[in-house]
Protein backbone atom coordinates (compact mmCIF):
# COMPACT_ATOMS: atom_id res chain seq x y z
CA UNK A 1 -4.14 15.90 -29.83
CA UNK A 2 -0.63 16.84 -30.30
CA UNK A 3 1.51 18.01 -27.07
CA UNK A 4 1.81 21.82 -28.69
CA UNK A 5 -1.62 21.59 -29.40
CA UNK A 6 -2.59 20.79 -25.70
CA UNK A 7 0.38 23.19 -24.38
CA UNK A 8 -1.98 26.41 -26.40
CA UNK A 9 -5.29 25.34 -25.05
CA UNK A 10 -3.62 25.63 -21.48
CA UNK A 11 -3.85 29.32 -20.60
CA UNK A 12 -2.14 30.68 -17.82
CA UNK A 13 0.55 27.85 -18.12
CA UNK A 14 1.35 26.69 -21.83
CA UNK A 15 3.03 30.07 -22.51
CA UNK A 16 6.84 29.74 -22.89
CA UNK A 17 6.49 25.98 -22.03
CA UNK A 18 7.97 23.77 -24.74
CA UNK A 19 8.03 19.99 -25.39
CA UNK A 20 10.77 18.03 -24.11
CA UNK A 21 10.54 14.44 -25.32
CA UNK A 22 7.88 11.86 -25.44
CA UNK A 23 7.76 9.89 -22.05
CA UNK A 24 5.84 6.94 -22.31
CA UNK A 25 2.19 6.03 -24.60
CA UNK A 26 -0.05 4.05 -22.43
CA UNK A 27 -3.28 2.45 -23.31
CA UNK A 28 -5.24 5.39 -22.20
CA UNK A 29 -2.95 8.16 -22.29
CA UNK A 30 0.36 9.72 -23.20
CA UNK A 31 3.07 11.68 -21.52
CA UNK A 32 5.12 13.95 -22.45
CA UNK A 33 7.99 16.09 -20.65
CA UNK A 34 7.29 19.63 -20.36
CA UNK A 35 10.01 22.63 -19.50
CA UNK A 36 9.14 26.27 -18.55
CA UNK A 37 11.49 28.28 -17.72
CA UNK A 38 13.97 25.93 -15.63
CA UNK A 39 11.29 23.80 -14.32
CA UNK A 40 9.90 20.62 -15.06
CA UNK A 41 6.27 18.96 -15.55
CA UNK A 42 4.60 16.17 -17.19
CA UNK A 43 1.69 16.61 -19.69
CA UNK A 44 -0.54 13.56 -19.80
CA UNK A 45 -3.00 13.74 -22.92
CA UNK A 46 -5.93 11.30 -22.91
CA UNK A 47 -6.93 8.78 -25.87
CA UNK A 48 -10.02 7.78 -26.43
CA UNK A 49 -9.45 4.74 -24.39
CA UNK A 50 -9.72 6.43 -21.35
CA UNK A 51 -13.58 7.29 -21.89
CA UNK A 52 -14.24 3.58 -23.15
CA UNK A 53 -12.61 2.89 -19.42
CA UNK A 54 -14.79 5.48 -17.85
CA UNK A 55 -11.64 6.67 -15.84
CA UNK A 56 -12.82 9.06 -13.73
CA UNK A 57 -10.71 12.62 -14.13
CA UNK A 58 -12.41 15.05 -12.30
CA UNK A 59 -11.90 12.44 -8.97
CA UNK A 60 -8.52 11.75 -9.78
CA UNK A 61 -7.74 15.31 -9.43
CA UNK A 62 -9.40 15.57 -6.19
CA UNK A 63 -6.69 12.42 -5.21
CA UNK A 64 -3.68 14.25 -6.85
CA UNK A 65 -4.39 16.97 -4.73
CA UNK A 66 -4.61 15.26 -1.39
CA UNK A 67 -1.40 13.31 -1.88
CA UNK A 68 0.20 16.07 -3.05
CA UNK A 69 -0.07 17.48 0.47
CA UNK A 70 1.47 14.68 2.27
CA UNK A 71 4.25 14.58 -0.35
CA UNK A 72 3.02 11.26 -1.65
CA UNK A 73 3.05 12.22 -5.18
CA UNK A 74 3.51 14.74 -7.40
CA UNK A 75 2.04 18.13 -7.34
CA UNK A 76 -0.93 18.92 -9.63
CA UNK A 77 -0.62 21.72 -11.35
CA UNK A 78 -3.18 21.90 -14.01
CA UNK A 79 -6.45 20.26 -14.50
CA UNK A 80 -8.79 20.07 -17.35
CA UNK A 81 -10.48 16.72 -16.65
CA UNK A 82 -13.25 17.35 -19.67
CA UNK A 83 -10.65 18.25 -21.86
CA UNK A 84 -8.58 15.22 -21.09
CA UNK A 85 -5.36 17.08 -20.04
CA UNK A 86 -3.60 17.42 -16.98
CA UNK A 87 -0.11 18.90 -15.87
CA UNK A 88 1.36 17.36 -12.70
CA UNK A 89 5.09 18.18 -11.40
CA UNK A 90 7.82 15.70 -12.65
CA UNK A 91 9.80 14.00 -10.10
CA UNK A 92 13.27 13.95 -10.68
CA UNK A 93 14.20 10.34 -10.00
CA UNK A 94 13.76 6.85 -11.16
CA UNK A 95 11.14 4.62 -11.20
CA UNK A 96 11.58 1.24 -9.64
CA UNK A 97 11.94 -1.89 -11.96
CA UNK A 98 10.99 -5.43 -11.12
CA UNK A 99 14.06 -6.43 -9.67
CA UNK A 100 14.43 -4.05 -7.52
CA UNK A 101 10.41 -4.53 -6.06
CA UNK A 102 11.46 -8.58 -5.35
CA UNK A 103 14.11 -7.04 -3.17
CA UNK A 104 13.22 -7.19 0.91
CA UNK A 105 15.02 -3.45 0.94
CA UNK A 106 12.44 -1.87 -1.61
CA UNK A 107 9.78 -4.46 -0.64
CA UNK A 108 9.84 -2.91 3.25
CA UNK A 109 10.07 1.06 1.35
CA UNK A 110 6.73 0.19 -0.81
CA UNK A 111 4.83 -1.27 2.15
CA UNK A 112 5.91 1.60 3.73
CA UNK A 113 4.90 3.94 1.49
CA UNK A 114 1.35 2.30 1.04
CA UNK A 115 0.94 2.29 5.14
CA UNK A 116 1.11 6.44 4.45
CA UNK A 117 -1.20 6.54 1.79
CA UNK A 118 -3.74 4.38 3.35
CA UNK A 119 -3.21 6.37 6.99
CA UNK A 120 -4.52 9.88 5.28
CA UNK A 121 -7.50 10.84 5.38
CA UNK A 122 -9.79 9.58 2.56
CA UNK A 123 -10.21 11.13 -0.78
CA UNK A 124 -12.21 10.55 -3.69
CA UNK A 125 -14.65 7.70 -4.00
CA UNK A 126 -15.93 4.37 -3.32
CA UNK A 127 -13.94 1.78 -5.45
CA UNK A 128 -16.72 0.26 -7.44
CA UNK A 129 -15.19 -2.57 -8.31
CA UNK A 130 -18.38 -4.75 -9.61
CA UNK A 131 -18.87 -1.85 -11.59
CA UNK A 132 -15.33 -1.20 -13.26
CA UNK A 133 -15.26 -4.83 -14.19
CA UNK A 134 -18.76 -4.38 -15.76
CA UNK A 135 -17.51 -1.68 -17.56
CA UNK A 136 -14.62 -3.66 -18.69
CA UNK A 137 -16.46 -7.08 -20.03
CA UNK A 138 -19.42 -4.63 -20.94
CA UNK A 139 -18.33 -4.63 -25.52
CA UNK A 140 -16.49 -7.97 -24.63
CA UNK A 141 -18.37 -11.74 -25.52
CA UNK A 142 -16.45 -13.94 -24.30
CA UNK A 143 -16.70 -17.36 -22.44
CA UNK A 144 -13.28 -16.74 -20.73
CA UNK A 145 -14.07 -13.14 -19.50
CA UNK A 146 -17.57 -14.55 -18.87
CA UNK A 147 -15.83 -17.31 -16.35
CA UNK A 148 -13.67 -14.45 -15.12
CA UNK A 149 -15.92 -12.14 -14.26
CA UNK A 150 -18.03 -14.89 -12.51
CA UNK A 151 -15.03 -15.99 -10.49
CA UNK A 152 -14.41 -12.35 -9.70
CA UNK A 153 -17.92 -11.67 -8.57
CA UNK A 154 -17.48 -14.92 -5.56
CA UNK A 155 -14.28 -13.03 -4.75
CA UNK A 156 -16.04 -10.05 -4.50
CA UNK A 157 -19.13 -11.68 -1.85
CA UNK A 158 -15.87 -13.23 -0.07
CA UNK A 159 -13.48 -10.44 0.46
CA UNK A 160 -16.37 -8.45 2.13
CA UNK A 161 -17.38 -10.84 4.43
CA UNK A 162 -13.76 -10.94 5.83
CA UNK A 163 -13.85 -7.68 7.47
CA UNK A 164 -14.48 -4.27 7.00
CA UNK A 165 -11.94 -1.66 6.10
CA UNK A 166 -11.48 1.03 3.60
CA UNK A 167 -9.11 4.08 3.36
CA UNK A 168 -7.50 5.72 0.17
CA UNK A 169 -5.97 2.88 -1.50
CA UNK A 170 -3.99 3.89 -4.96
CA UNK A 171 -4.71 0.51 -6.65
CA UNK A 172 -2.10 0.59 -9.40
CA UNK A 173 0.94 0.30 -7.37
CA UNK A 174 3.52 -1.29 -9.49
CA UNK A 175 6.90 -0.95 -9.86
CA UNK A 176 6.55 1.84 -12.95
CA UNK A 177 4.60 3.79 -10.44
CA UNK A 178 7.09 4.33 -7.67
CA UNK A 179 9.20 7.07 -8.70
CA UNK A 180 12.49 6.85 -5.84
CA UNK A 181 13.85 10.24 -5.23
CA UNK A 182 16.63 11.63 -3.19
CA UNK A 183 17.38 9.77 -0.02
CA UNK A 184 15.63 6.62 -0.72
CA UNK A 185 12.03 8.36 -0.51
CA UNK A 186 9.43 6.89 -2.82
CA UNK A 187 6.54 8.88 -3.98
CA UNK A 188 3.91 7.48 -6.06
CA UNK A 189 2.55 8.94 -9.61
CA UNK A 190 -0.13 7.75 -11.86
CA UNK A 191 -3.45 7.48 -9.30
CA UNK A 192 -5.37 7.73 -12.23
CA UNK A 193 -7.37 4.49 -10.38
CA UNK A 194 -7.16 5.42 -6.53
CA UNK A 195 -10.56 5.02 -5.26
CA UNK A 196 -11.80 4.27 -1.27
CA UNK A 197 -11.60 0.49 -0.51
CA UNK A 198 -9.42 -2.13 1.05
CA UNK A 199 -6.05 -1.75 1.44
CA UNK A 200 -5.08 -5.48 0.87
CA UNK A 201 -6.19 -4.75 -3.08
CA UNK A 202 -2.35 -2.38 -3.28
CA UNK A 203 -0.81 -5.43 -1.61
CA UNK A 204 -1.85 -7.80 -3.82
CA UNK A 205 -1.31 -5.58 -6.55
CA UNK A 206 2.36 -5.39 -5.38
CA UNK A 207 2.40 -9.34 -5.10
CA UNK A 208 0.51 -10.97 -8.18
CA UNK A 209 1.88 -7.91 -10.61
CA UNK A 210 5.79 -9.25 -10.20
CA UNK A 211 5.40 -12.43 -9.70
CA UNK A 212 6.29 -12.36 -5.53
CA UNK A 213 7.85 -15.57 -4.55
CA UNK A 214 5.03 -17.04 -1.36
CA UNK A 215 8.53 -16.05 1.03
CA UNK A 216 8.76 -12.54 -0.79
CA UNK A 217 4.36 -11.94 -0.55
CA UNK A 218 5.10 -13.30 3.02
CA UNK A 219 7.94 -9.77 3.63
CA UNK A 220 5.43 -7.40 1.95
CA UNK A 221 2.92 -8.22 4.61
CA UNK A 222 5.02 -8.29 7.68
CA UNK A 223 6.69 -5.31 6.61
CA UNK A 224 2.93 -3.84 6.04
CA UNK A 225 1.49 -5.61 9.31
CA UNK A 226 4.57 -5.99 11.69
CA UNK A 227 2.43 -9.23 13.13
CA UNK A 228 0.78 -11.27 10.86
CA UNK A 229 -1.85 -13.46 11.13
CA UNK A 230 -3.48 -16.66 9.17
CA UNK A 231 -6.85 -14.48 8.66
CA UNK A 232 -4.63 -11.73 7.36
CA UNK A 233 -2.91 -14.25 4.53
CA UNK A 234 -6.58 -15.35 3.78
CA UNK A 235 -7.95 -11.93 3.38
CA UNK A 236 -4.36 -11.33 1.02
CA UNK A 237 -5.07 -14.57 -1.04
CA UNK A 238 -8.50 -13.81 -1.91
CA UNK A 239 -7.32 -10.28 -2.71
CA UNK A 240 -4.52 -11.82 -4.98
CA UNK A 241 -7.17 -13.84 -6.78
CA UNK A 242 -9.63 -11.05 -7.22
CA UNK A 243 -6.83 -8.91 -8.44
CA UNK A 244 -5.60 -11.53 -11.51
CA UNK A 245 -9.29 -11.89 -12.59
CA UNK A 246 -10.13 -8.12 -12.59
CA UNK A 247 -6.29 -7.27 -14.30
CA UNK A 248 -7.52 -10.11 -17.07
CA UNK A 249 -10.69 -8.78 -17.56
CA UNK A 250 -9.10 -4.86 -18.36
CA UNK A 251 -6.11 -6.76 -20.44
CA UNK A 252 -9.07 -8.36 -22.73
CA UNK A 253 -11.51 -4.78 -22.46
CA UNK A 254 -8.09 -3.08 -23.94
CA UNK A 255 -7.36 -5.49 -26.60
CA UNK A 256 -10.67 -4.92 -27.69
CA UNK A 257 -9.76 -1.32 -28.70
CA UNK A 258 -6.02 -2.09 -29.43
CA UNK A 259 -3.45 -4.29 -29.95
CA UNK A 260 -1.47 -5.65 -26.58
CA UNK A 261 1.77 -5.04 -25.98
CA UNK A 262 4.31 -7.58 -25.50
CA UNK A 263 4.72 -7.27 -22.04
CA UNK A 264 0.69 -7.26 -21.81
CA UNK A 265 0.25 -10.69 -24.07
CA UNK A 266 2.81 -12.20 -21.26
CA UNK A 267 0.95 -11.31 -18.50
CA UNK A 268 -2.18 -12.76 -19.45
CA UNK A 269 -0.77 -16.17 -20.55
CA UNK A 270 0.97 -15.63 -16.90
CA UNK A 271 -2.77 -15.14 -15.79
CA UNK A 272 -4.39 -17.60 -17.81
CA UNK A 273 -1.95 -20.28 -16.21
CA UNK A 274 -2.59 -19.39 -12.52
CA UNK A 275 -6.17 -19.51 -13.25
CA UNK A 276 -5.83 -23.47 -14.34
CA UNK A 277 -3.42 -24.28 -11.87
CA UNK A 278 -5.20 -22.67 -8.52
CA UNK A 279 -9.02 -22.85 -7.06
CA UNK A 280 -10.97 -20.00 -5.76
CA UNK A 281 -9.92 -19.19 -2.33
């Protein structure tokens, strides 16, 4: 669907709002830059990706609403899950790069940020996590997702007999994600995955996503923690495994419907290589 073609089918808002500029074309969606008036907002339209994903919209908005609140992310202001369009404020700032993230200053801002979002109260639902990565290696026949998925499924049995804690987790936070505004303050956009789990699954986002140094991985969770224990490490390794194998699985589940990006080929030879070089924690 073209942006002018989704702006029409939004009544109330599309009316005197005009297309800016493409923003970014992501595996499952699109964004575009929208102004009305002297404001500005960001269309997403979905591909058909997204439903092969079974990304779950109508949940999502639910999310977008209750981080809106805390000023955690943007504000939503149009939702047509079934449709495949949404309308969310744009925040005028930039989004972190992967420099900046291996820095201790924006390390200590991002575990701060995650410490709010997992402090609300919870939103949405259960992150099914056995589930997504069915979904994922569901049209896929391969020996390597096969081994993946099997890895990912002792992870699984592991992680939950650590301990027992859930809250609103956003489970996408990457650089690209963190959008720094005025003052240093960091919101959050794209919770297109936040779901109810464990809140080590954002931190080891954060730490197997850029490549964290064991000294840098070691500063997210103090500045997360404040004290830090040899149980808490465990629980984060396990976390950082679970995380590669799941990240592989969706890398493979997307190249099955298109062709990887550059950036995308390199981080699964990145994974492929940590997956020879370390055992199952």
């Amino acid at each position: 669907m073209r942006p002018e073609q989704a702006l029409d089918s939004l009544s109330g808002f599309g009316a005197g709002a005009v297309v800016v500029k493409l923003l970014s074309k992501g595996v499952a969606s699109h964004h575009y830059l929208i102004q009305k008036q002297n404001n500005h907002y960001v269309l997403r339209i979905d591909t058909g990706i997204a439903a092969d994903l079974e990304l779950d919209r109508h949940t999502e908005s639910e999310v977008l609403r209750a981080v809106a609140r805390e000023r955690l992310g943007p504000d939503l202001v149009v939702a047509l899950p079934d449709k495949g369009l949404l309308v969310t404020e744009y925040l005028n700032g930039g989004s972190l790069n992967n420099e900046e993230i291996q820095s201790v200053e924006f390390l200590s801002l991002v575990a701060a940020v995650l410490k709010r979002v997992h402090a609300m109260s919870p939103a949405g639902r259960p992150l099914a996590l056995r589930r997504r990565i069915d979904c994922y290696a569901s049209r896929l026949d391969s020996p390597e997702v096969k081994h993946a998925v099997a890895e990912a499924d002792a992870l699984l049995r592991r992680v939950s007999s650590d301990r027992a804690t859930s809250c609103l987790c956003h489970n996408d936070p990457i650089a690209a994600n963190f959008i720094l505004t005025g003052g240093k303050q960091l919101r959050l956009i794209d919770w297109e995955y936040a779901a109810i789990g464990d809140p080590f699954f954002d931190l080891a986002v954060v730490s197997q996503y850029h490549d964290l140094s064991s000294s840098l991985t070691e500063t997210l969770l103090h500045s997360y923690l404040g004290v830090v224990t040899d149980a808490d490490r465990h629980h984060l390794d396990r976390f950082r495994a679970l995380v590669d194998r799941v990240t592989f699985v969706w890398l493979m589940a997307v190249q099955n419907s298109t062709t990887l990006t550059a950036e995308q080929l390199a981080l699964s030879d990145r994974l492929r290589n940590r997956f020879a070089s370390n055992p199952l924690p």
